[in-house]
Protein backbone atom coordinates (compact mmCIF):
# COMPACT_ATOMS: atom_id res chain seq x y z
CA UNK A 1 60.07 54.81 155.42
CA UNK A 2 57.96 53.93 152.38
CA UNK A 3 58.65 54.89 148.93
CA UNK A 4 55.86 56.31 146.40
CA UNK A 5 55.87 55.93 143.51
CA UNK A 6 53.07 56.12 140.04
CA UNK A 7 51.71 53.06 139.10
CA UNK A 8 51.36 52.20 135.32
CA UNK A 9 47.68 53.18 135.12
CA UNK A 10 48.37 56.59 136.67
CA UNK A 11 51.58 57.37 133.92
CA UNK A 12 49.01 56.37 130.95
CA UNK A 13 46.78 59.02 132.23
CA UNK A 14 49.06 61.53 132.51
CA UNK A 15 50.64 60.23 129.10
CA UNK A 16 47.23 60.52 127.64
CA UNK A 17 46.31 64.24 129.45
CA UNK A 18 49.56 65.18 127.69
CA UNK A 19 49.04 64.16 124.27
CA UNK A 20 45.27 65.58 124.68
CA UNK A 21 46.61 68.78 125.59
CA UNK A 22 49.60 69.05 122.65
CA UNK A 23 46.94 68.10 120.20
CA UNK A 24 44.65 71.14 121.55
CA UNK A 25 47.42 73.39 121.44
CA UNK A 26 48.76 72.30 118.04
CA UNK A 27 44.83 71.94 116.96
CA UNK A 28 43.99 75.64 118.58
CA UNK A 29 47.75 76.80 116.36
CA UNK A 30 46.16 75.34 113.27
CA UNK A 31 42.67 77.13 113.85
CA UNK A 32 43.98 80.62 114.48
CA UNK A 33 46.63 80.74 111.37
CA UNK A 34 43.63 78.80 109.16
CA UNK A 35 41.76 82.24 110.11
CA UNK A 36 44.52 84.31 109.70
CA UNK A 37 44.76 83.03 106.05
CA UNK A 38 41.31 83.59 105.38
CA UNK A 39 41.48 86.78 106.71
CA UNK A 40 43.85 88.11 103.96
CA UNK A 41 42.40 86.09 101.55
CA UNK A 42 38.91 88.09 102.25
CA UNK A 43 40.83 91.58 102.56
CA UNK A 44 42.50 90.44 99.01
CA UNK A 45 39.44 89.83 97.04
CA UNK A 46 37.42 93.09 98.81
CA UNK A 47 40.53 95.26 97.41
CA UNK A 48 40.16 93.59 93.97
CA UNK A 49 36.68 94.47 93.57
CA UNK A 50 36.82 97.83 94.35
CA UNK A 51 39.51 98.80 92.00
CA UNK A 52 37.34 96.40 89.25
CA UNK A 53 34.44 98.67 90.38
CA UNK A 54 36.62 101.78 90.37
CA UNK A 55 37.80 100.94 87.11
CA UNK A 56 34.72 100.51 85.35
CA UNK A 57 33.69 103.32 86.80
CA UNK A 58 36.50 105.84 85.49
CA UNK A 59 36.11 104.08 82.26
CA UNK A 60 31.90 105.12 82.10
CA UNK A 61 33.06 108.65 83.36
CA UNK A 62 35.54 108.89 80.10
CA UNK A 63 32.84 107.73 77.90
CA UNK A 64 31.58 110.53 75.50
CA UNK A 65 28.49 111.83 75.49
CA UNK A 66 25.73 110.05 74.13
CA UNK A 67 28.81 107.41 73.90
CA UNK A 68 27.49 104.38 76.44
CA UNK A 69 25.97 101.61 74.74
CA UNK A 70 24.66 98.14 76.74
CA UNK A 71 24.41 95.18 74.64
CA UNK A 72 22.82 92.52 76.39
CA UNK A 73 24.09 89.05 76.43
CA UNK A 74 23.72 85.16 78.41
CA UNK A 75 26.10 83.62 80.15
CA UNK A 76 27.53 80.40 78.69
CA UNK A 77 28.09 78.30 81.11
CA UNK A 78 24.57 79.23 82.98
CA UNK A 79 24.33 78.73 86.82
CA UNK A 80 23.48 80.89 89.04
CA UNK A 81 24.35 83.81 87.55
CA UNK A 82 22.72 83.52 83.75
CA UNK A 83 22.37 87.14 82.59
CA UNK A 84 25.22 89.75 82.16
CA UNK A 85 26.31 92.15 79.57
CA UNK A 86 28.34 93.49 77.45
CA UNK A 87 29.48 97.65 77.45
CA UNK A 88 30.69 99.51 74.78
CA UNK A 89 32.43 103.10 75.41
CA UNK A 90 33.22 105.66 73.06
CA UNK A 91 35.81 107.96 74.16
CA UNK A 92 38.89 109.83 73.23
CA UNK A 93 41.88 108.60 73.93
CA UNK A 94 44.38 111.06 75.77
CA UNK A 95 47.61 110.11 74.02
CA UNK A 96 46.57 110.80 70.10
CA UNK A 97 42.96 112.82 71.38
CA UNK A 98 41.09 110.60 68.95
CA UNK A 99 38.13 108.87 69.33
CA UNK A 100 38.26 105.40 70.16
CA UNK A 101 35.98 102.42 71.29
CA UNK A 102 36.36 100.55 74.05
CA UNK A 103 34.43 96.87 75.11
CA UNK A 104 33.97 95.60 78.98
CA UNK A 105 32.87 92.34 79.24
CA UNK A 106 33.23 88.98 81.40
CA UNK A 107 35.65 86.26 79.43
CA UNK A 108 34.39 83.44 77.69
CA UNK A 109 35.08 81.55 80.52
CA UNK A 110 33.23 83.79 83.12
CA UNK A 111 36.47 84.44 85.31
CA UNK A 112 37.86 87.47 83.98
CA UNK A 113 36.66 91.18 83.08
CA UNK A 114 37.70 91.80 79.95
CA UNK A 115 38.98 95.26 78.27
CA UNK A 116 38.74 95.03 74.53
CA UNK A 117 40.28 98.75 73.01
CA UNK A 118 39.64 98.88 69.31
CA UNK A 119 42.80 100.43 67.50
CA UNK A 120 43.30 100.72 63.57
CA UNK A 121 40.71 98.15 62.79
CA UNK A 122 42.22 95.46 65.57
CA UNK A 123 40.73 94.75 68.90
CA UNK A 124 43.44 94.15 71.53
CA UNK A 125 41.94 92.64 74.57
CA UNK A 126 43.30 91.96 78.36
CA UNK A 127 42.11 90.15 81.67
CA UNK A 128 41.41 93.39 84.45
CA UNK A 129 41.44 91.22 87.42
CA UNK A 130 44.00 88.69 88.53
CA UNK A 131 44.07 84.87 88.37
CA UNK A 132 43.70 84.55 92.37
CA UNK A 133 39.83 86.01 91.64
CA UNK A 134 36.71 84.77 89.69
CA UNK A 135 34.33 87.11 87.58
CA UNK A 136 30.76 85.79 88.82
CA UNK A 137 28.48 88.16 88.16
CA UNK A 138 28.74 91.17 85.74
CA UNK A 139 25.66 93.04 84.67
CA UNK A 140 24.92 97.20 83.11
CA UNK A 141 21.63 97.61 84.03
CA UNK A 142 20.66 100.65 81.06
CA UNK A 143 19.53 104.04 83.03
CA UNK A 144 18.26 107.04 80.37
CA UNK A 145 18.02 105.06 77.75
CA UNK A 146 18.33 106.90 74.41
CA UNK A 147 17.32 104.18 72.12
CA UNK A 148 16.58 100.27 72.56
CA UNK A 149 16.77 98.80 69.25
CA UNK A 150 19.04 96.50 69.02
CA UNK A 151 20.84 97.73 71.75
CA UNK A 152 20.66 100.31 74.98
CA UNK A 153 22.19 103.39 74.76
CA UNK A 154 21.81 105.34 77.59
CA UNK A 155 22.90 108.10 79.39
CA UNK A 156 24.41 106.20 82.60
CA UNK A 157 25.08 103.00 84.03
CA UNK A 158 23.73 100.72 87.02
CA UNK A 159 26.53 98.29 87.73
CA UNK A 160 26.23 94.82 89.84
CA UNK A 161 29.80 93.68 89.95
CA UNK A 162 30.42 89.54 92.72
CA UNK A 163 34.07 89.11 92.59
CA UNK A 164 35.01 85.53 94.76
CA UNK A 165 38.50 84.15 95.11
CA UNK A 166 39.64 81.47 92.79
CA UNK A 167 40.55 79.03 95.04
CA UNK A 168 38.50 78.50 98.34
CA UNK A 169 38.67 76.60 101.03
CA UNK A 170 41.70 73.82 100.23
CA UNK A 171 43.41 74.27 104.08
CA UNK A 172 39.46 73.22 105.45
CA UNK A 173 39.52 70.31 103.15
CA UNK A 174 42.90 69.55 104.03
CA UNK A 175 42.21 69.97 107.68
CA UNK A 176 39.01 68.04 108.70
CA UNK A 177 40.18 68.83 112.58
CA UNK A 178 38.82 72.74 112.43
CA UNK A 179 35.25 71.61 113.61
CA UNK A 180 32.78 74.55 113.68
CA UNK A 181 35.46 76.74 111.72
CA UNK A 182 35.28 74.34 108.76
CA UNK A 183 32.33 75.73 106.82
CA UNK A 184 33.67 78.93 107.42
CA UNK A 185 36.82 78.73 106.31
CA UNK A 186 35.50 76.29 103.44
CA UNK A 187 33.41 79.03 101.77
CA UNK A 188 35.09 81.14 99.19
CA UNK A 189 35.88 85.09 99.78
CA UNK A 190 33.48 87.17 97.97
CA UNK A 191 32.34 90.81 97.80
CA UNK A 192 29.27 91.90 95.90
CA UNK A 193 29.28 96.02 94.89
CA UNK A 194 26.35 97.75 93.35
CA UNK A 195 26.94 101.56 92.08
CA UNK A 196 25.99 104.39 89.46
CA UNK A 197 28.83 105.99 87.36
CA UNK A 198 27.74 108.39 84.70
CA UNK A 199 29.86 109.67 81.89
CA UNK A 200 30.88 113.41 81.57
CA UNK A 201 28.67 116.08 80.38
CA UNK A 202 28.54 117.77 76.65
C-alpha cells in the first residue's frame, strides 16, 4: 500500500494561499473600520456646521431692527477662500434687557468663528466651533441694504458658511494598503451650507 504524502512545492503553495488570504482578510478588516472612521468623522463635522449655521442664524434673528451691519474684510492668509466678513449685531441682551453689540467673525487664523460681545467698554471674545473643525469659508453677503458707506447695513443676511475637519486623512497616509479607498478616505470631511436669516421685525 503506498503512502501520500505533499511534497515541499505543494506546502509552499498552500503556505502562500494562506498568508494571501489572512492578509485579505486583515486588509478587507482594515478597509471597513478605515470607513467606519470616516463615516463619523463626516457625520461629526455635518452636525458642527449646522449648529454654526443655526447659531448665526438665531444670533441675526436677535439682532434689532435696523441693527445688522456687514463690514467687509480679506482673508489673511489668502487661498482659496480670499474674501469673508465681518458682522456686527445690535441687540438686547435678555439678562439686564440692555442693548448690546455683538461681532461674528472667522479668527485670525481662519479656523475658528469667533463671538466678540462688547460689555462695559471690553470686548470678550470666544471660539464657536471646536478644535476637531476648520473655519474655511465665512462670508454675509448684504441683502436690503440701508446704507453702504463705509459699511452695509442691511435689513437681512445671505450666509455661505464650509466647515472641514481639522485633521484629514492620517489612517490613509498611514495605511498605503487601502487602494481605491485611499483618496477617499484621504480627503478631509466637509459640509458647505448656504441660507437667509433675517432679524425680527419693529
Amino acid at each position: 500500500m503506498k503512502r501520500h504524502g505533499f511534497t515541499l512545492i505543494e506546502m509552499l503553495i498552500a503556505i502562500v494561499i494562506f498568508v494571501m488570504a489572512i492578509l485579505m482578510t486583515a486588509g478587507a478588516l482594515v478597509v471597513g473600520q478605515r470607513i467606519k472612521e470616516k463615516v463619523e468623522k463626516m457625520r461629526m463635522v455635518q452636525e458642527e456646521g449646522r449648529a454654526l449655521a443655526e447659531f448665526i442664524a438665531r444670533e441675526i434673528q436677535s439682532a434689532e431692527p435696523d441693527g445688522l451691519i456687514i463690514k467687509p474684510m480679506k482673508n489673511p492668509q489668502g487661498g482659496d477662500y480670499t474674501y469673508t466678513s465681518t458682522l456686527e449685531i445690535t441687540r438686547i441682551e435678555a439678562e439686564s434687557n440692555k442693548l448690546i453689540t455683538e461681532i461674528i467673525k472667522p479668527s485670525i487664523d481662519n479656523n475658528y468663528l469667533e463671538l466678540g460681545v462688547e460689555k462695559e467698554g471690553q470686548w470678550i471674545w470666544q471660539n464657536v466651533n471646536s478644535e476637531r473643525t476648520i473655519l474655511r469659508k465665512l462670508k454675509f453677503t448684504p441683502v436690503g441694504v440701508i446704507t453702504t458707506d463705509p459699511e452695509y447695513k442691511v435689513d437681512y443676511v445671505n450666509v455661505e458658511l464650509l466647515l472641514e475637519e481639522s485633521q484629514p486623512g492620517p489612517i490613509a497616509q498611514a495605511t498605503p494598503n487601502l487602494g481605491m479607498f485611499k483618496g477617499l478616505l484621504g480627503q478631509p470631511s466637509q459640509i458647505e451650507l448656504h441660507f437667509t436669516a433675517v432679524p425680527r421685525k419693529k
